[in-house]
C-alpha atoms as a PDB file:
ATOM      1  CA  UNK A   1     -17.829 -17.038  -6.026  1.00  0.00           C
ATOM      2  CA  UNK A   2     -15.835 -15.990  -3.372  1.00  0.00           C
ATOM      3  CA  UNK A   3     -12.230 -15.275  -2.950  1.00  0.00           C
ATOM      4  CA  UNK A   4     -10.475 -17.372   0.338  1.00  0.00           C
ATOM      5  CA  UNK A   5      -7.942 -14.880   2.004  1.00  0.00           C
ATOM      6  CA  UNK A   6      -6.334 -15.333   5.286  1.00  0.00           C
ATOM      7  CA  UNK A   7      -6.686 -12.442   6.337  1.00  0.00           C
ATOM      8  CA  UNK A   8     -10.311 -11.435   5.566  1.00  0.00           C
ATOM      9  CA  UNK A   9     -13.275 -13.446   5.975  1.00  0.00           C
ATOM     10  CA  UNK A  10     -16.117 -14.063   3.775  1.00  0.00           C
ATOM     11  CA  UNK A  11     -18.798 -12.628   5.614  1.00  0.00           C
ATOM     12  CA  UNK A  12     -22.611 -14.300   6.300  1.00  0.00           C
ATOM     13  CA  UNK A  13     -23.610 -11.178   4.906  1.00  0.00           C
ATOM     14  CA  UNK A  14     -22.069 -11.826   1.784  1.00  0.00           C
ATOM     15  CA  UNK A  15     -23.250 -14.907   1.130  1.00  0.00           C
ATOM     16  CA  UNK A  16     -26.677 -14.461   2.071  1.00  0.00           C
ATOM     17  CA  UNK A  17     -26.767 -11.507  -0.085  1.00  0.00           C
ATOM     18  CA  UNK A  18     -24.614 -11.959  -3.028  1.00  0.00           C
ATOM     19  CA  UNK A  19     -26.137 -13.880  -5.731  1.00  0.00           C
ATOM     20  CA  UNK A  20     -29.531 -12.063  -5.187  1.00  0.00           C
ATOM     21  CA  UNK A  21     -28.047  -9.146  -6.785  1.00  0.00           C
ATOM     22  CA  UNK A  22     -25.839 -10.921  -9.084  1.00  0.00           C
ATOM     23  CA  UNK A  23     -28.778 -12.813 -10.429  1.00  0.00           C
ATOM     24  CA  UNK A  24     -30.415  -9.336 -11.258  1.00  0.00           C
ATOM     25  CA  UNK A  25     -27.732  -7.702 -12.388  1.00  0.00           C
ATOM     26  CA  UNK A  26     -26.846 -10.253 -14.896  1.00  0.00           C
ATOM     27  CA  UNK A  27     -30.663 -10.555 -15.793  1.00  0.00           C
ATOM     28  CA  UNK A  28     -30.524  -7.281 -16.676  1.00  0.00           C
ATOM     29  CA  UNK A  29     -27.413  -7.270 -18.657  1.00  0.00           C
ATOM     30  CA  UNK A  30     -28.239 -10.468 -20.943  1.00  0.00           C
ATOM     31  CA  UNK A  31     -31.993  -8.655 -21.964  1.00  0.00           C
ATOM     32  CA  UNK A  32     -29.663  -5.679 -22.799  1.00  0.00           C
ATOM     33  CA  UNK A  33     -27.168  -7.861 -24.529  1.00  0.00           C
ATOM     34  CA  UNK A  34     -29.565 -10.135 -26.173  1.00  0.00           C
ATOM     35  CA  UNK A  35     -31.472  -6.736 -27.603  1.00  0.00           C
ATOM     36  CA  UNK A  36     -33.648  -6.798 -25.645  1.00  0.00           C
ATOM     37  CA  UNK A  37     -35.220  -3.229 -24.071  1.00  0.00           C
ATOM     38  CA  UNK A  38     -36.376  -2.722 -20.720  1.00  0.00           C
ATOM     39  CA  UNK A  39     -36.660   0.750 -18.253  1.00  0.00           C
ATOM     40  CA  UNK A  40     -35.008   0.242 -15.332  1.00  0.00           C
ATOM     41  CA  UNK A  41     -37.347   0.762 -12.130  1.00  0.00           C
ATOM     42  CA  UNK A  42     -35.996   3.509 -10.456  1.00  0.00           C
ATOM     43  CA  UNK A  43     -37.031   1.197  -7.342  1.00  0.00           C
ATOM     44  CA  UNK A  44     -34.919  -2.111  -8.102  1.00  0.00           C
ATOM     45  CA  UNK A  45     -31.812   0.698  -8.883  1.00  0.00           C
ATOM     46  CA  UNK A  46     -32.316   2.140  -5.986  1.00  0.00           C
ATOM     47  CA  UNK A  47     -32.359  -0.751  -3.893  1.00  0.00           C
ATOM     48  CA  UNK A  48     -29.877  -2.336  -5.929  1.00  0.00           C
ATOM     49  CA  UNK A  49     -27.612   0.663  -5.335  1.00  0.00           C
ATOM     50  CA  UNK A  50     -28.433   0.640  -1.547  1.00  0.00           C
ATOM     51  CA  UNK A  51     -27.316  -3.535  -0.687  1.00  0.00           C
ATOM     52  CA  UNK A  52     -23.990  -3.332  -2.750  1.00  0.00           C
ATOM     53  CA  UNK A  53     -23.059   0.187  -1.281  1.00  0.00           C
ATOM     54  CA  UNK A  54     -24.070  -1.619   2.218  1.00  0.00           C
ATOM     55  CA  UNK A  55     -21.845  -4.483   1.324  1.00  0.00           C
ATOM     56  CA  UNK A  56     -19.186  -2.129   0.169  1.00  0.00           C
ATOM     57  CA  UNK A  57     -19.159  -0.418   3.689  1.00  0.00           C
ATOM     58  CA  UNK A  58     -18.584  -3.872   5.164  1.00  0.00           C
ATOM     59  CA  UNK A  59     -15.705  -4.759   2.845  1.00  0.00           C
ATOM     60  CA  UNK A  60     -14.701  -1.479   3.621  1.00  0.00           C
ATOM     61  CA  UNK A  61     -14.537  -2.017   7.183  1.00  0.00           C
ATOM     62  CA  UNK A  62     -12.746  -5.325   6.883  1.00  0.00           C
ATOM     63  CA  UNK A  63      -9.668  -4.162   4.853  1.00  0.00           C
ATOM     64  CA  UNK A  64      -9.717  -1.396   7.424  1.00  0.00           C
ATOM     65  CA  UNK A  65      -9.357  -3.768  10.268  1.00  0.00           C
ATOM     66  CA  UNK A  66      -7.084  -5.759   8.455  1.00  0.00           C
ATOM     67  CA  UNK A  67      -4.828  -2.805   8.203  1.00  0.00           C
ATOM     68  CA  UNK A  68      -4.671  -1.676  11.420  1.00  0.00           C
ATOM     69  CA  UNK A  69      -4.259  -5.019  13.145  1.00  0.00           C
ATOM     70  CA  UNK A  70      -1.468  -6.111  10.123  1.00  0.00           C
ATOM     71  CA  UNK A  71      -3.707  -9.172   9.631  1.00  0.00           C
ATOM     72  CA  UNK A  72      -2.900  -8.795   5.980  1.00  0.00           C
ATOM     73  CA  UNK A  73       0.654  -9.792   6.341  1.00  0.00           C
ATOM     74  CA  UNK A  74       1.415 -13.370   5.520  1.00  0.00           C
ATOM     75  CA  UNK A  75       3.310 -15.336   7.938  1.00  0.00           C
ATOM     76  CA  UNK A  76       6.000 -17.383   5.376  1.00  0.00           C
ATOM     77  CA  UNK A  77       6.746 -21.047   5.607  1.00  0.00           C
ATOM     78  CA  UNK A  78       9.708 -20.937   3.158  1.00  0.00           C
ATOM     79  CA  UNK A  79      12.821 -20.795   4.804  1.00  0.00           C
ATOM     80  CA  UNK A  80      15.594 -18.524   3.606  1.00  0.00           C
ATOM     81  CA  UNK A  81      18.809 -20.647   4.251  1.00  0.00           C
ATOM     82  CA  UNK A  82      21.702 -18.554   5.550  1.00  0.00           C
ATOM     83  CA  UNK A  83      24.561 -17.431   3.797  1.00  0.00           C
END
């Protein structure tokens, strides 16, 4: 589910590649939770590992930007009424 921000965007990437992985992961994690056994595939981990580092990078890059341009600020509607 993502998070709305003013600042930082919810990338196509993102959504095209989020619940992919978060369908596997939490595959994964009910088998385990349910008692259930299973080897990992050192394939799926690796390419599991590969997208969310790749996604990282981009979130990465975005808080970057947002820090450098001070797009992370928030521009206030309250008014402080003068003394």
């Amino acid at each position: 589910m993502p998070v709305k921000t003013d600042s930082l965007e919810y990338r196509t990437e993102y959504a095209l590649r989020e619940k992919p992985i978060v369908e596997r992961l939490v595959r994964l994690r009910n088998e385990l939770a349910h008692g259930g056994w299973q080897s990992i595939d050192p394939d799926e981990y690796e390419e599991l590992y590969k997208e969310i580092d790749q996604l990282m990078g981009l979130l990465c890059d975005e808080i970057e930007s947002a820090a450098a341009t001070r797009r992370f600020k928030r521009t206030s509607s309250v008014k402080v009424a003068a003394r």
